[in-house]
C-alpha atoms as a PDB file:
ATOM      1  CA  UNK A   1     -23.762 -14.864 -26.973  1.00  0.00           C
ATOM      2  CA  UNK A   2     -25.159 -12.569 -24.337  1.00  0.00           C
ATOM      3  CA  UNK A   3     -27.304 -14.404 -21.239  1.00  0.00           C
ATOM      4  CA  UNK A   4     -29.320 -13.087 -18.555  1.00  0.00           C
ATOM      5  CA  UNK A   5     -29.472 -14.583 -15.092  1.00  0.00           C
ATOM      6  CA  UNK A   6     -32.005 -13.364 -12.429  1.00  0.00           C
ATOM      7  CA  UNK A   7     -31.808 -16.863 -10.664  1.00  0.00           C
ATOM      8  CA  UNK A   8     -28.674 -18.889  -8.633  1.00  0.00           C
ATOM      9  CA  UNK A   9     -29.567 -21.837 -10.266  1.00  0.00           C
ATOM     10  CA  UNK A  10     -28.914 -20.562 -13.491  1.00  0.00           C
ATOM     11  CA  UNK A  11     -26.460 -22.016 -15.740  1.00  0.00           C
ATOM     12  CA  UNK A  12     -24.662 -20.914 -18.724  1.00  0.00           C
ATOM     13  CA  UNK A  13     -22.849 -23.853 -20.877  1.00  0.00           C
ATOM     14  CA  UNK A  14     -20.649 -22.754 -23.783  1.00  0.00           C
ATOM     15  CA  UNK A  15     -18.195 -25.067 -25.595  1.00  0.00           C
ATOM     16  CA  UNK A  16     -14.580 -23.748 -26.318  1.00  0.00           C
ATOM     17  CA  UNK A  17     -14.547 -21.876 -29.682  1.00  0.00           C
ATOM     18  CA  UNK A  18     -17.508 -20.981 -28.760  1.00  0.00           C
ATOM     19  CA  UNK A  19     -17.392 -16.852 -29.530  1.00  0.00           C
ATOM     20  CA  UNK A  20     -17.154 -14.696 -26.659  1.00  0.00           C
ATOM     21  CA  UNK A  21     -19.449 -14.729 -24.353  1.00  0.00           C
ATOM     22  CA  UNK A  22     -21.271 -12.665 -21.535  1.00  0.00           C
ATOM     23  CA  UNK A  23     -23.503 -12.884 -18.783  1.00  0.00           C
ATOM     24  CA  UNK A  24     -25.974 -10.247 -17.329  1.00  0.00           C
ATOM     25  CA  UNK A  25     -26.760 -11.109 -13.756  1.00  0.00           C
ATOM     26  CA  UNK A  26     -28.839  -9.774 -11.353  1.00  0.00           C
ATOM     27  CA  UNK A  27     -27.150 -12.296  -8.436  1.00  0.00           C
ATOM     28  CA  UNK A  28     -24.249 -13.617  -7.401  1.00  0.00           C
ATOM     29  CA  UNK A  29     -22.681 -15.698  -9.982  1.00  0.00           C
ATOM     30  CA  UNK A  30     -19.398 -17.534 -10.828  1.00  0.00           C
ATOM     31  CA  UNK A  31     -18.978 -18.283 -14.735  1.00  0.00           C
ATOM     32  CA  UNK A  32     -19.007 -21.618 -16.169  1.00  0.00           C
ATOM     33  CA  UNK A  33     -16.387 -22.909 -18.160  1.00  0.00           C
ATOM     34  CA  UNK A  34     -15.933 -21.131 -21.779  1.00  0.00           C
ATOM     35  CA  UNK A  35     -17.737 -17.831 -20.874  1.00  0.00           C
ATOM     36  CA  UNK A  36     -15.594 -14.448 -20.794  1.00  0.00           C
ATOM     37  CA  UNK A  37     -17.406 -11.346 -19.366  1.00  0.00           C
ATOM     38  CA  UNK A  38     -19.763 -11.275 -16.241  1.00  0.00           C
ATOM     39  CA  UNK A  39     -21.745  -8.110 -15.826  1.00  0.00           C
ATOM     40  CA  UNK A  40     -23.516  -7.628 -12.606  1.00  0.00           C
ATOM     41  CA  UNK A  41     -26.982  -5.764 -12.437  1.00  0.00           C
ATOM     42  CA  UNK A  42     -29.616  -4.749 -10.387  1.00  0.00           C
ATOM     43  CA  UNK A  43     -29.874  -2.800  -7.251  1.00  0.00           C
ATOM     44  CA  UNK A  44     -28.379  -4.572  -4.548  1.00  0.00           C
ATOM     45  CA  UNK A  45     -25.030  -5.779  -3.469  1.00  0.00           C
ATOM     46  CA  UNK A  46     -23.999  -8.887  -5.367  1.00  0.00           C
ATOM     47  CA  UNK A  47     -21.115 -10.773  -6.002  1.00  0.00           C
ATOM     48  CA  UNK A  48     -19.260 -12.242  -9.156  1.00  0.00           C
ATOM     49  CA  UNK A  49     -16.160 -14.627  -9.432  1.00  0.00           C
ATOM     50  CA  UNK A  50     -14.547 -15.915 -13.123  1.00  0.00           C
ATOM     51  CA  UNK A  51     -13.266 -18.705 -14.278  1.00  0.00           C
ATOM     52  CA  UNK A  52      -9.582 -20.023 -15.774  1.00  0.00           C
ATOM     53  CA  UNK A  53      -9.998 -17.666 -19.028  1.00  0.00           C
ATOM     54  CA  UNK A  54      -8.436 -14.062 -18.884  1.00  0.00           C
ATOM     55  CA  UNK A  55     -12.322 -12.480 -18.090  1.00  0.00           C
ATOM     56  CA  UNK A  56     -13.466  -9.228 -17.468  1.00  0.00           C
ATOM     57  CA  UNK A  57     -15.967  -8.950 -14.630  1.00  0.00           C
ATOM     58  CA  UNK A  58     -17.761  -5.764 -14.237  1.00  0.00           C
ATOM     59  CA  UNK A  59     -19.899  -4.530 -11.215  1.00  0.00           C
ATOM     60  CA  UNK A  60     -23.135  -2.815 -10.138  1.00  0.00           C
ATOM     61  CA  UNK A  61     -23.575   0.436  -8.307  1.00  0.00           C
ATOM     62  CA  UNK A  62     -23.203  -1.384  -5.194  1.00  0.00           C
ATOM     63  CA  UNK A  63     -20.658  -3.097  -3.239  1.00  0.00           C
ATOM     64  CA  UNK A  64     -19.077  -5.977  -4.655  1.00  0.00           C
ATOM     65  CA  UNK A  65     -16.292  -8.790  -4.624  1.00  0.00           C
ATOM     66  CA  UNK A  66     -15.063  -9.745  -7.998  1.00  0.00           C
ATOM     67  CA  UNK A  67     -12.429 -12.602  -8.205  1.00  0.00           C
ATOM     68  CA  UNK A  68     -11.429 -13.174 -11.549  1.00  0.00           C
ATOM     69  CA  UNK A  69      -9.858 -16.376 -10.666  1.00  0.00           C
ATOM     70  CA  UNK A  70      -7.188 -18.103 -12.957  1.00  0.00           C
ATOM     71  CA  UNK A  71      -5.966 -15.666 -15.797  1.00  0.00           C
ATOM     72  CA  UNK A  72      -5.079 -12.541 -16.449  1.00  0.00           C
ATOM     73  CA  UNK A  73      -8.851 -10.641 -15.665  1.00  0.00           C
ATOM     74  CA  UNK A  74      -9.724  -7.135 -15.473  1.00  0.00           C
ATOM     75  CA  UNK A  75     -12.100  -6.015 -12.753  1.00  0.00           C
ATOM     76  CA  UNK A  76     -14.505  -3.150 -13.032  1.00  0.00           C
ATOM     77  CA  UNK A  77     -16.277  -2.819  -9.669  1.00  0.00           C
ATOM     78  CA  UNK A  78     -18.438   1.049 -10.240  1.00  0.00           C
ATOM     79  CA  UNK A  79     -20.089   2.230  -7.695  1.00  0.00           C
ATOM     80  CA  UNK A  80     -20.022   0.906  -4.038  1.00  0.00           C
ATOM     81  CA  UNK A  81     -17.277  -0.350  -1.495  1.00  0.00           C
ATOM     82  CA  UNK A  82     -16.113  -2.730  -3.819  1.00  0.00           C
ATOM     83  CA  UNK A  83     -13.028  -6.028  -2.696  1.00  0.00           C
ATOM     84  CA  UNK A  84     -10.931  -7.529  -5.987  1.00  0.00           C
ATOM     85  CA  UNK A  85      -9.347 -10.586  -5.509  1.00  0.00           C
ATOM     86  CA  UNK A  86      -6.063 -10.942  -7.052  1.00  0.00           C
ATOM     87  CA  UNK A  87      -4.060 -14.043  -8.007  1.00  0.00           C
ATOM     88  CA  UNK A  88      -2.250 -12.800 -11.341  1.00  0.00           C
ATOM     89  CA  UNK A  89       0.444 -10.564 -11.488  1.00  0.00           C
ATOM     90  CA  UNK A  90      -1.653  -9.254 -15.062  1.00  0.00           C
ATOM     91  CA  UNK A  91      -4.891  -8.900 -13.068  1.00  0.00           C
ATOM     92  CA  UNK A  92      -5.966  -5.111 -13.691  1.00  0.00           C
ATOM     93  CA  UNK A  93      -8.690  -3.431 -11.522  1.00  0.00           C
ATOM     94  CA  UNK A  94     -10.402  -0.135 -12.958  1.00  0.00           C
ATOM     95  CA  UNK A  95     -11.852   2.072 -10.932  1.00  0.00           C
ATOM     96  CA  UNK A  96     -13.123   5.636 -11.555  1.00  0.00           C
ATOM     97  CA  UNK A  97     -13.268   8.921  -8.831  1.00  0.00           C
ATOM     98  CA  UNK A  98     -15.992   8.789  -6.770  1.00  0.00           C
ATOM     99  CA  UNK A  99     -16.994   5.138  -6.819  1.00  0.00           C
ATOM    100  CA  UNK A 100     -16.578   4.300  -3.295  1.00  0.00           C
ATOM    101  CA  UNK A 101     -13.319   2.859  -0.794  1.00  0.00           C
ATOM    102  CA  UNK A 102     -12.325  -0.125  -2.720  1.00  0.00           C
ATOM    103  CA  UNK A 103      -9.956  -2.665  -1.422  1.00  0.00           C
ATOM    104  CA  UNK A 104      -7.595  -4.941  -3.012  1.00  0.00           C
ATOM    105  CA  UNK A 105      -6.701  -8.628  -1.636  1.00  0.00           C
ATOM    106  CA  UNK A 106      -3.739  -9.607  -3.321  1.00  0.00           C
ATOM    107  CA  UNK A 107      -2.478 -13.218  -3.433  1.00  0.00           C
ATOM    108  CA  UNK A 108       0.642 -11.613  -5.835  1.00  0.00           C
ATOM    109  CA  UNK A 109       2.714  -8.398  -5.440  1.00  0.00           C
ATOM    110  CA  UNK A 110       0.388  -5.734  -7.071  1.00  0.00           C
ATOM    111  CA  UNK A 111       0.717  -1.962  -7.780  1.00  0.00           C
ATOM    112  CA  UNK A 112      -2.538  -0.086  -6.890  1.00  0.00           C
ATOM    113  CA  UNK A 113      -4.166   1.413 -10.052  1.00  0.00           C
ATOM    114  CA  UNK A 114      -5.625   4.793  -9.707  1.00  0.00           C
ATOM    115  CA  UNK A 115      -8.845   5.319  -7.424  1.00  0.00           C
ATOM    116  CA  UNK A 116      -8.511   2.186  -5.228  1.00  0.00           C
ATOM    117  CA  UNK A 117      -8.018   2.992  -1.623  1.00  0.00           C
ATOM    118  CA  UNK A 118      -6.548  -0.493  -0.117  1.00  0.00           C
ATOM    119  CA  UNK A 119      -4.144  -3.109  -0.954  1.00  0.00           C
ATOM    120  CA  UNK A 120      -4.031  -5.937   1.692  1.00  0.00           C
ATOM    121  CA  UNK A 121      -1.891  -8.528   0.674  1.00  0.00           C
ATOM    122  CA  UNK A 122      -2.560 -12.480   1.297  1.00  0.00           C
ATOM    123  CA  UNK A 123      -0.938 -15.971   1.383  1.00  0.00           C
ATOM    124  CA  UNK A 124       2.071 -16.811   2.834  1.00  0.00           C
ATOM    125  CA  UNK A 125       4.638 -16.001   0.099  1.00  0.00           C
ATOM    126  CA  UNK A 126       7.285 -13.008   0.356  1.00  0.00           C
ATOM    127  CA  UNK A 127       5.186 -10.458  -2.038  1.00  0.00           C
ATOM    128  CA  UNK A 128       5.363  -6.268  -2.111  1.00  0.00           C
ATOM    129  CA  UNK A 129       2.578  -3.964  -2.182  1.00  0.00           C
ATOM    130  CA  UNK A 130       2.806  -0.353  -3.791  1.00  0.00           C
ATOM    131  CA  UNK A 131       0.330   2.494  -3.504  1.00  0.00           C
ATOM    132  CA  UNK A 132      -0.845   5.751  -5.802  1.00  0.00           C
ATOM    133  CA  UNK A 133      -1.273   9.550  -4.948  1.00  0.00           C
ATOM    134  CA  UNK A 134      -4.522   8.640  -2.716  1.00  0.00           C
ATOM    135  CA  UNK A 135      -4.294   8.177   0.996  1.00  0.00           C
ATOM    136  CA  UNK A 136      -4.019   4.515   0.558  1.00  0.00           C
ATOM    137  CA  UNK A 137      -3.449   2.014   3.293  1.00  0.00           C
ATOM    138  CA  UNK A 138      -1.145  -0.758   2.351  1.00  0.00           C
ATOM    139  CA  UNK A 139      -1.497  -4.019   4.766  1.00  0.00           C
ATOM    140  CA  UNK A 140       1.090  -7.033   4.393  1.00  0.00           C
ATOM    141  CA  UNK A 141       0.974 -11.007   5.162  1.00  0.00           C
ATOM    142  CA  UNK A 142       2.977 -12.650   7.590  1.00  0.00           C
ATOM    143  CA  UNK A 143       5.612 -12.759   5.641  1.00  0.00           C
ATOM    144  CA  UNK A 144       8.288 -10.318   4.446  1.00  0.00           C
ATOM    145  CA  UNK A 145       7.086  -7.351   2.431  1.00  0.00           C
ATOM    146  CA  UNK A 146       8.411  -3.986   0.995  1.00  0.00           C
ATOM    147  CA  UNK A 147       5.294  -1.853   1.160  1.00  0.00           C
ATOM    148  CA  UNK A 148       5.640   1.541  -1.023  1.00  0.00           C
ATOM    149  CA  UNK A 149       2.717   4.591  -0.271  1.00  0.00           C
ATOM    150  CA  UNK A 150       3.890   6.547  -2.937  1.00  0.00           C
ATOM    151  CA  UNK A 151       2.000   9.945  -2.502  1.00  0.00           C
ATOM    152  CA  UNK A 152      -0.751  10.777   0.055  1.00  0.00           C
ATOM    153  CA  UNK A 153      -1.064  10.456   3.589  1.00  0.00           C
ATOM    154  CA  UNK A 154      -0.572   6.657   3.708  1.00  0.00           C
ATOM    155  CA  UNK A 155      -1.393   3.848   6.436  1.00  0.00           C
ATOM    156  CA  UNK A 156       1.408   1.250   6.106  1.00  0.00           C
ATOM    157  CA  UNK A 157       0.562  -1.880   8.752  1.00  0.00           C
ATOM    158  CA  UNK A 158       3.539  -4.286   7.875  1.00  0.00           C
ATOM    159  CA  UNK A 159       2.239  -7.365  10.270  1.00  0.00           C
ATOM    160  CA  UNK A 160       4.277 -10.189  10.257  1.00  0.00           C
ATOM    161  CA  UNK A 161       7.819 -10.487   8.988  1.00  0.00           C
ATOM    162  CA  UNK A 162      10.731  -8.742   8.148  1.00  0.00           C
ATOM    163  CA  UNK A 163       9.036  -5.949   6.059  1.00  0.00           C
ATOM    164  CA  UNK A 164      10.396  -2.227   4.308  1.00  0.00           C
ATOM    165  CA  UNK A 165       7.981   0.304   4.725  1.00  0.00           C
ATOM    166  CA  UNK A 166       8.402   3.397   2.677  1.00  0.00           C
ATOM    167  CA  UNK A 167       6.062   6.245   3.344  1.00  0.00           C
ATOM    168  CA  UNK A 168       6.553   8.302   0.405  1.00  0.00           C
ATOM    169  CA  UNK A 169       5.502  11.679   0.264  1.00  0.00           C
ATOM    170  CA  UNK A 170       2.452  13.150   2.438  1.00  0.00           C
ATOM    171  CA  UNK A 171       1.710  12.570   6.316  1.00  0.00           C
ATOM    172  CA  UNK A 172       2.333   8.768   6.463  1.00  0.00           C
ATOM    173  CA  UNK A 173       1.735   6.344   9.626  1.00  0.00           C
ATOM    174  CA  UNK A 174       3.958   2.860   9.498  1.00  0.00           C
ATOM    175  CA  UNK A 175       3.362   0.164  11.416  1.00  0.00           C
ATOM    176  CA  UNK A 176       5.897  -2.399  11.295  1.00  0.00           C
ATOM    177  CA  UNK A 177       4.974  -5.186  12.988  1.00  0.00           C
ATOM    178  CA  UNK A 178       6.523  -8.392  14.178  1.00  0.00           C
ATOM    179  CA  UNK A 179       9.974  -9.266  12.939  1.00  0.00           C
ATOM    180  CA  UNK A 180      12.987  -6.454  11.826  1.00  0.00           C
ATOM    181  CA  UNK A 181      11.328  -4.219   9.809  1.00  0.00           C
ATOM    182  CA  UNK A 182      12.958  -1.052   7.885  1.00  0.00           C
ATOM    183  CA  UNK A 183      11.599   2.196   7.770  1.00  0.00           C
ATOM    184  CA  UNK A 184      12.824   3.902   5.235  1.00  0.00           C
ATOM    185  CA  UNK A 185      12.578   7.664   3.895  1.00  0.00           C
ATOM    186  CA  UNK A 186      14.172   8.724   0.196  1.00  0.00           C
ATOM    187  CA  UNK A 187      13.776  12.082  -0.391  1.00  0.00           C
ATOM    188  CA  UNK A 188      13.552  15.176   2.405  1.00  0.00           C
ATOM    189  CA  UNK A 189      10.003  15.691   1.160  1.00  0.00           C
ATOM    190  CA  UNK A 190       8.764  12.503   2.376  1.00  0.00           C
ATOM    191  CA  UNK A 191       7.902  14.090   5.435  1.00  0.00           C
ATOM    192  CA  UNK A 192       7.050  17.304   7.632  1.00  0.00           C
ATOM    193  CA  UNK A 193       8.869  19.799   9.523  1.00  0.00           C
ATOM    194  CA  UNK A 194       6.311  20.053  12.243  1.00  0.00           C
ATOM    195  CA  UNK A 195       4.805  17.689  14.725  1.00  0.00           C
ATOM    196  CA  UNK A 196       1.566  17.959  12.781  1.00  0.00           C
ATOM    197  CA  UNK A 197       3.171  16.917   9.553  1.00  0.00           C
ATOM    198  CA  UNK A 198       5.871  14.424  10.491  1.00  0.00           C
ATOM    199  CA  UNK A 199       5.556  10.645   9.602  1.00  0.00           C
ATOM    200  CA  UNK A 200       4.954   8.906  12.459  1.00  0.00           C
ATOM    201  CA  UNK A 201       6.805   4.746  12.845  1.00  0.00           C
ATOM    202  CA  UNK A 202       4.231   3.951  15.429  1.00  0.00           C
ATOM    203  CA  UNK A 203       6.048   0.667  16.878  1.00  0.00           C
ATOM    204  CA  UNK A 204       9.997   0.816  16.741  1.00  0.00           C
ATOM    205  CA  UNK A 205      11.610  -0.945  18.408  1.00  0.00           C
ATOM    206  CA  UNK A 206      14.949  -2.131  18.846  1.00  0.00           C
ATOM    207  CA  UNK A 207      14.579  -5.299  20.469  1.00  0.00           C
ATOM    208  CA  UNK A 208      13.012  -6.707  17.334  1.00  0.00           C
ATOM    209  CA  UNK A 209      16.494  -5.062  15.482  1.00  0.00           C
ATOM    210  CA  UNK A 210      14.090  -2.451  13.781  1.00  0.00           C
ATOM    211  CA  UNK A 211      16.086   0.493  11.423  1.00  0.00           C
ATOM    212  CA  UNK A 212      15.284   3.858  10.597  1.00  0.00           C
ATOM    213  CA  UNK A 213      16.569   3.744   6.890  1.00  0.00           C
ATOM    214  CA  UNK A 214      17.919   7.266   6.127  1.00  0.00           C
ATOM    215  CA  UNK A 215      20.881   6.224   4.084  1.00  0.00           C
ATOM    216  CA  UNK A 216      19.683   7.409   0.758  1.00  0.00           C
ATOM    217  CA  UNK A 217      19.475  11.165   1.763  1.00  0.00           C
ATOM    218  CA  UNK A 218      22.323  13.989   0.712  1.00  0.00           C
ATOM    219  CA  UNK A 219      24.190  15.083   3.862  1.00  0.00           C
ATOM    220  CA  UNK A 220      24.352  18.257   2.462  1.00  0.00           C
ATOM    221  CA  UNK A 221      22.568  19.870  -0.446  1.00  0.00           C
ATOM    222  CA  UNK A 222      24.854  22.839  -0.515  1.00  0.00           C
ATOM    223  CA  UNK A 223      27.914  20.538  -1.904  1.00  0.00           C
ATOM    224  CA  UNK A 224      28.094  18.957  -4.952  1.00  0.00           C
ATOM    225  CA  UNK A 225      27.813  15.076  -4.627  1.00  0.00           C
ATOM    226  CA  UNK A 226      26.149  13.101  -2.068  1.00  0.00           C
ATOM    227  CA  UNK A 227      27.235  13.926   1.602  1.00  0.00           C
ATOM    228  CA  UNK A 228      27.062  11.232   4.162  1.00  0.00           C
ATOM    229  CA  UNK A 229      24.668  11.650   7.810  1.00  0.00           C
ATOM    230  CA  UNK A 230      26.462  11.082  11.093  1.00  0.00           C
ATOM    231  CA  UNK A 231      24.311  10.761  14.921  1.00  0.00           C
ATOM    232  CA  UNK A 232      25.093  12.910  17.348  1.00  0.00           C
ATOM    233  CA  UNK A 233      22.769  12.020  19.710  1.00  0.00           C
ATOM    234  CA  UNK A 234      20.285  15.173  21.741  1.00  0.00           C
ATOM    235  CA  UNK A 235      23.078  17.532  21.284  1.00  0.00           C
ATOM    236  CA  UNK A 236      22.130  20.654  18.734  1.00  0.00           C
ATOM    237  CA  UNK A 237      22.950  20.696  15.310  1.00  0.00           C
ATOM    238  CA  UNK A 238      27.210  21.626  14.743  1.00  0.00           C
ATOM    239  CA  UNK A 239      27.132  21.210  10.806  1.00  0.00           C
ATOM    240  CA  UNK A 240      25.243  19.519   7.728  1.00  0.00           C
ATOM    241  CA  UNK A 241      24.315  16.198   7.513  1.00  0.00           C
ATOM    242  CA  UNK A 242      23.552  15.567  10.941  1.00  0.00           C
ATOM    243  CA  UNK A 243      20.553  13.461  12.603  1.00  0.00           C
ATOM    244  CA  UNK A 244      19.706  14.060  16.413  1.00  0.00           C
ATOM    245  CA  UNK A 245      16.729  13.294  18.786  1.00  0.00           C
ATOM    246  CA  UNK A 246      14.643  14.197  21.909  1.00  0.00           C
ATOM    247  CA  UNK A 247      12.091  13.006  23.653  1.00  0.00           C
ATOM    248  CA  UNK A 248       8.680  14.656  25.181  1.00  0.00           C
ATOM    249  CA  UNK A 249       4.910  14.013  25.177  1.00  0.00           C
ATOM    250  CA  UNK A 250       4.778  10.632  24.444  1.00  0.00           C
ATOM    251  CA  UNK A 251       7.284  10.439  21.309  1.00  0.00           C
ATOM    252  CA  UNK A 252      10.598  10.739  20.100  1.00  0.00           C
ATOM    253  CA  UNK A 253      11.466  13.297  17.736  1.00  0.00           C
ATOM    254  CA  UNK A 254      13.952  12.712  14.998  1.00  0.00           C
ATOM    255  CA  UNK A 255      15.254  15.795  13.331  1.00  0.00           C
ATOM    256  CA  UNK A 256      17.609  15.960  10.233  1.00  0.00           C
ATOM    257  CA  UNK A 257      19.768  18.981   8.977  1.00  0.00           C
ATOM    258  CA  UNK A 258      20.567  18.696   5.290  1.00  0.00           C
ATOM    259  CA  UNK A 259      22.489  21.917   4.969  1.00  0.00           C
ATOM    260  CA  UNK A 260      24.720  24.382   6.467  1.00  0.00           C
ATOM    261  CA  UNK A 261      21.670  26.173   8.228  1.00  0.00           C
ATOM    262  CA  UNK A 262      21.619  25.335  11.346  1.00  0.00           C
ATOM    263  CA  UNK A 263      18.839  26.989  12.686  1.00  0.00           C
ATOM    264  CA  UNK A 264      16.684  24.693  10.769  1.00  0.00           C
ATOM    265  CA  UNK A 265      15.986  21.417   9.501  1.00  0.00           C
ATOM    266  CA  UNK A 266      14.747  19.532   7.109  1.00  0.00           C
ATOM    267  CA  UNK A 267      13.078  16.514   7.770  1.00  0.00           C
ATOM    268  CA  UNK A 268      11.392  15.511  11.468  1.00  0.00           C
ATOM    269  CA  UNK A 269       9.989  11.688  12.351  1.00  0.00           C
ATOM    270  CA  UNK A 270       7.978  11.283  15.096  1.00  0.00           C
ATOM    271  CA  UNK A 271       8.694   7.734  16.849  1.00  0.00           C
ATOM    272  CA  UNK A 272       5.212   6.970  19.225  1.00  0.00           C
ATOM    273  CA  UNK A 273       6.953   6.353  22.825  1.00  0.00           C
ATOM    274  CA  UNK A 274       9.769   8.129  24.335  1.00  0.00           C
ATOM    275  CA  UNK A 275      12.644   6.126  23.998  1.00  0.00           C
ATOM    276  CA  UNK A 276      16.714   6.935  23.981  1.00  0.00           C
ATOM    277  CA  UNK A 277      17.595   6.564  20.146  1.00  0.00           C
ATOM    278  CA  UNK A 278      21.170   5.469  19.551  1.00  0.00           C
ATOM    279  CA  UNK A 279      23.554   5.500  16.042  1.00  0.00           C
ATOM    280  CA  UNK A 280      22.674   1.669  15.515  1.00  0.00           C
ATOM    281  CA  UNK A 281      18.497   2.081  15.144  1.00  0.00           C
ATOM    282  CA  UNK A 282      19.772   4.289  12.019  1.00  0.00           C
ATOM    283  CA  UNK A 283      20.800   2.910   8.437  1.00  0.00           C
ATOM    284  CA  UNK A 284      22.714   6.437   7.310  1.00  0.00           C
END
């Protein structure tokens, strides 16, 4: 059966067994018991919640929440700045280019599909967050969470708890928060070379036993194998594989040589505050 609600009073009663069911509505609306699909309409921004049943819930042009509830629901939110509320690890959210900055509020640890902007994650339980190629920005609870960018220039915020943050490639900014967090980069690429393209960790600090994780980098990607890092402090670069620091307008500079040229290098971090870095604030 297909109904169509203009009114907030309106009610929809289906038995179970019933076929499957949908409801056109032009205001907010939560679905009864038994019904399936919710379809919002009209021009203004509305919202529309599920029910225990695996549902699909499908916006307007405008902004919306959709909370699919219990089940495994997929929410369509269109046009608009759309919120999904997530309490299933099999919730899906679809989103197309375009459509608006749409934000996530996840209960569960949940991968960003494509085209959604924000993942803030809720409750109090020890859940992860990952992101796509967008410039996403990935917010945890209070408790301990491995956040993942991906791709993009990211905005990791880790709040509360002992939390990973892992930029990923692009111009990231990560905020750990309260509690020992890890900052950790993979790969050379995931950051700059300049002061305009370096990932910036925007709180470190070592009182709160804060690492810089660098330990899954080659030392030097001349040699076969993976080469280990060493710290040597402000002095300049002697060899591969080395990780050294300085200070000046307002930061602290991290800079990493990956191969026998030393009159480069290949990854630089820029730490907000100038601060005197020592070989324990690094995992290498």
């Amino acid at each position: 059966d297909t109904y169509f609600v203009d009114n907030a009073g309106d009610r929809v009663v289906e038995s179970s067994g019933g076929g499957h069911d949908l409801v056109w509505s032009s205001v907010s609306y939560i679905l009864g018991s038994q019904i399936e699909d919710l379809s919002l309409n009209g021009f203004s921004a509305i919202d529309g919640a599920g029910n225990a049943l695996d549902n699909r819930l499908t916006g307007n042009d405008y902004a919306n929440v959709l909370d699919g509830k219990a089940g495994a629901d997929t929410m369509i939110g269109q046009g608009g700045n759309d919120i999904y509320l997530v309490d299933n690890a099999g919730d899906s959210v679809i989103e197309l280019a375009g459509q608006g900055f749409d934000e996530v509020r996840s209960t569960v640890s949940f991968r960003l599909d494509e085209e959604i902007e924000a993942l803030k994650l809720m409750g109090s339980a020890k859940i992860d967050g990952v992101g796509n190629r967008l410039a996403n920005t990935l917010t945890g609870n209070a408790a301990g969470n491995l956040l993942d960018g991906r791709s993009g220039n990211d905005t990791l915020s880790g709040e509360a708890g002992n939390d990973v943050l892992i930029g990923g490639l692009g111009l990231d900014r990560m905020t750990g928060g309260t509690g020992s967090d890890r900052f950790v980069f993979q790969a050379a690429a995931d950051t700059g070379t300049f002061s305009w393209t370096a990932d910036v960790i925007s709180d470190f600090s070592r009182a709160q036993k804060d690492k810089i994780n660098l330990s899954a980098l080659d030392g030097n990607t001349d040699l076969a194998g993976k080469q280990g890092l060493s710290f040597i402090g402000s002095g300049a670069f002697s060899g591969a594989g080395q990780v050294r620091t300085d200070t000046g307008s307002g930061s602290s500079w991290i800079y990493v040589n990956l191969d026998e040229d030393l009159t480069d290098y290949e990854m630089l971090i820029n730490l907000t505050g100038e601060m005197t870095l020592k070989t324990g604030d690094f995992l290498l």
